[in-house]
N, C-alpha and C. Protein backbone atom coordinates (compact mmCIF):
# COMPACT_ATOMS: atom_id res chain seq x y z
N UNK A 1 69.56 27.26 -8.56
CA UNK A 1 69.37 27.77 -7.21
C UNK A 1 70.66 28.45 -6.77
N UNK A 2 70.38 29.37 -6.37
CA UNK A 2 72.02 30.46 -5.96
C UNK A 2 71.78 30.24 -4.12
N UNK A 3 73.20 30.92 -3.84
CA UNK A 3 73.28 30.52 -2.54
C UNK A 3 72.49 31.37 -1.74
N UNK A 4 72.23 32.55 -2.06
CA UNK A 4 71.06 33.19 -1.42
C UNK A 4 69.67 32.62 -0.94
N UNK A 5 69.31 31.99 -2.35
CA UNK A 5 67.94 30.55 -1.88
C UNK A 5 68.51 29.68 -0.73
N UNK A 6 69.30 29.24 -0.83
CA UNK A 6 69.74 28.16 -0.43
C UNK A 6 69.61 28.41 1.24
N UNK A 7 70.48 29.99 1.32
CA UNK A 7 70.25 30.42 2.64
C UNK A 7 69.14 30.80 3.41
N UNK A 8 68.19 31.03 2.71
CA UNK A 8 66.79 31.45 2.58
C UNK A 8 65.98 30.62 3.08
N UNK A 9 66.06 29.71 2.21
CA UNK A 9 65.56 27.96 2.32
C UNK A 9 65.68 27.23 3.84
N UNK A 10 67.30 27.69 4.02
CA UNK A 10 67.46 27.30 5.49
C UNK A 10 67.33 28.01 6.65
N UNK A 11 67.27 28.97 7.02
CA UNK A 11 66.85 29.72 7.49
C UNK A 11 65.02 29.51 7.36
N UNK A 12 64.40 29.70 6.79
CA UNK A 12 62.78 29.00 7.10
C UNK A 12 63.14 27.68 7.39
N UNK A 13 63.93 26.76 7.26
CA UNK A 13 64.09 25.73 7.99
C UNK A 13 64.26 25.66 9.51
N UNK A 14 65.23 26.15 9.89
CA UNK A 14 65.49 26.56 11.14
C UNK A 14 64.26 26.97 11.95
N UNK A 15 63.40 28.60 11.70
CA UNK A 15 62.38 28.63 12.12
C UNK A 15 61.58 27.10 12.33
N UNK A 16 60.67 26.99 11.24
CA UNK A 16 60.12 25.97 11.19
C UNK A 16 60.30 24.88 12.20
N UNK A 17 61.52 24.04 12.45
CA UNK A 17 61.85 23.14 13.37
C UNK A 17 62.16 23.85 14.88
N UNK A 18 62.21 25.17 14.95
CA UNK A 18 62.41 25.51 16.06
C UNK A 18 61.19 25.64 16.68
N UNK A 19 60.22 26.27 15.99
CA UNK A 19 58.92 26.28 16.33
C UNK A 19 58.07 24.99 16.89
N UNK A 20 58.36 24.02 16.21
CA UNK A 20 57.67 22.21 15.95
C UNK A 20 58.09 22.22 17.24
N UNK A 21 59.66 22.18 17.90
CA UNK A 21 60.29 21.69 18.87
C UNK A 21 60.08 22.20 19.99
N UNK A 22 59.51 23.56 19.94
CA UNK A 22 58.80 24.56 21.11
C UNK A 22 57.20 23.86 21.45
N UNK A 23 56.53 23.79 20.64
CA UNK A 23 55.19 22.98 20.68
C UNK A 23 55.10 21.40 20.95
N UNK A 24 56.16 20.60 20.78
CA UNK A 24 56.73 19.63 21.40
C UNK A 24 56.80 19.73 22.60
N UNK A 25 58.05 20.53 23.20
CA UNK A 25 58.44 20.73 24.44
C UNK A 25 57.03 21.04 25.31
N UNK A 26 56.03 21.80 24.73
CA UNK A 26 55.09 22.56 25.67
C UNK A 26 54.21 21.35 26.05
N UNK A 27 53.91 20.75 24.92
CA UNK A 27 52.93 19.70 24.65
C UNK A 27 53.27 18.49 25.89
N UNK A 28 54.38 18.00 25.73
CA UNK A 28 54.78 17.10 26.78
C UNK A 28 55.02 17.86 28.57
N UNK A 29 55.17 18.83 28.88
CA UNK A 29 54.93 19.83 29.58
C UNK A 29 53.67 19.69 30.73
N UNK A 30 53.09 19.22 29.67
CA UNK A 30 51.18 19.07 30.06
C UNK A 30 50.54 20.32 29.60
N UNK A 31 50.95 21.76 29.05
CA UNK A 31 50.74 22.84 28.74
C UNK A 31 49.57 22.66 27.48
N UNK A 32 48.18 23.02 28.14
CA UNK A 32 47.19 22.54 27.05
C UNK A 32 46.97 24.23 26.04
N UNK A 33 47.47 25.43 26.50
CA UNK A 33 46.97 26.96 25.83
C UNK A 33 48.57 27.30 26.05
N UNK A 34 49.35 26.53 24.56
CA UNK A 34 50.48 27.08 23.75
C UNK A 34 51.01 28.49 23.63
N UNK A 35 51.74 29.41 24.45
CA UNK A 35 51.42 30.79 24.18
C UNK A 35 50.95 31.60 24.92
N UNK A 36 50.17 30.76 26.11
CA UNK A 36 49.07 31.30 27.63
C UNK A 36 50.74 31.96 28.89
N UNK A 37 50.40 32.50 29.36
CA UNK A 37 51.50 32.86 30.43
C UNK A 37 50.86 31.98 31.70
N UNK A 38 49.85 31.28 31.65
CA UNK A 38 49.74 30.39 32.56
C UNK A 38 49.06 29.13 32.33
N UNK A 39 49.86 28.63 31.00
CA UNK A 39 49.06 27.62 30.03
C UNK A 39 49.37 26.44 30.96
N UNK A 40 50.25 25.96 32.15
CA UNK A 40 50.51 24.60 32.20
C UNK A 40 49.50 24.96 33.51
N UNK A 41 48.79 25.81 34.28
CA UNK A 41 47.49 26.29 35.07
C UNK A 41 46.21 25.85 34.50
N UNK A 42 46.42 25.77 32.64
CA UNK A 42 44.53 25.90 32.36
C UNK A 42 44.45 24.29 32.58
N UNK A 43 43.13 24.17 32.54
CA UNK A 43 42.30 22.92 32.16
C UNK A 43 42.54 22.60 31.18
N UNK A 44 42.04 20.97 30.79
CA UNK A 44 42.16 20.44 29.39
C UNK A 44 40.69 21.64 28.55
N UNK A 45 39.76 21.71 29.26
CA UNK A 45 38.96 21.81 28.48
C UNK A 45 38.27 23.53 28.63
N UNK A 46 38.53 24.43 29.52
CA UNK A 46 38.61 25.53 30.14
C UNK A 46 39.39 26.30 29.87
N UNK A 47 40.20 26.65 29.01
CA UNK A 47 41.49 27.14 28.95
C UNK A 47 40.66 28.64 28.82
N UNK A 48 41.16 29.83 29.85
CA UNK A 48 40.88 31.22 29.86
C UNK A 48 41.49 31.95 28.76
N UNK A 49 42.45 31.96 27.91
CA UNK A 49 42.90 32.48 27.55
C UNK A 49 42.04 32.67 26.10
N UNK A 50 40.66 31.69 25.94
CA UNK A 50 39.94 31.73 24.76
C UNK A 50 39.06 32.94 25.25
N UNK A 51 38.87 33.32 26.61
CA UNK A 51 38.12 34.07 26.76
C UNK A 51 38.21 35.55 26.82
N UNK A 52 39.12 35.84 26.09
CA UNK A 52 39.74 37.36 26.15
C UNK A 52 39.47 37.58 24.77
């Protein structure tokens, strides 16, 4: 493995956990439509943003 992988490797690491930790954050939030510009607004079960 050369250091290029290595950097590679970590770097999709980074993403990866940054992402988890964004969907975390939203999740506890109460934010049920991840990604919605007015996701912590929808319903549990209503979420508008399926409807576009």
């Amino acid at each position: 493995m050369t250091a290029a992988d290595v950097i590679i490797i970590l770097i999709l690491l980074v993403i990866t956990v940054s992402a988890a930790a964004y969907i975390i954050r939203a999740k506890k939030r109460g934010q049920t439509c991840i990604g919605c510009p007015q996701a912590s607004k929808c319903g549990k079960k209503d979420c508008h943003c399926k409807d576009k």
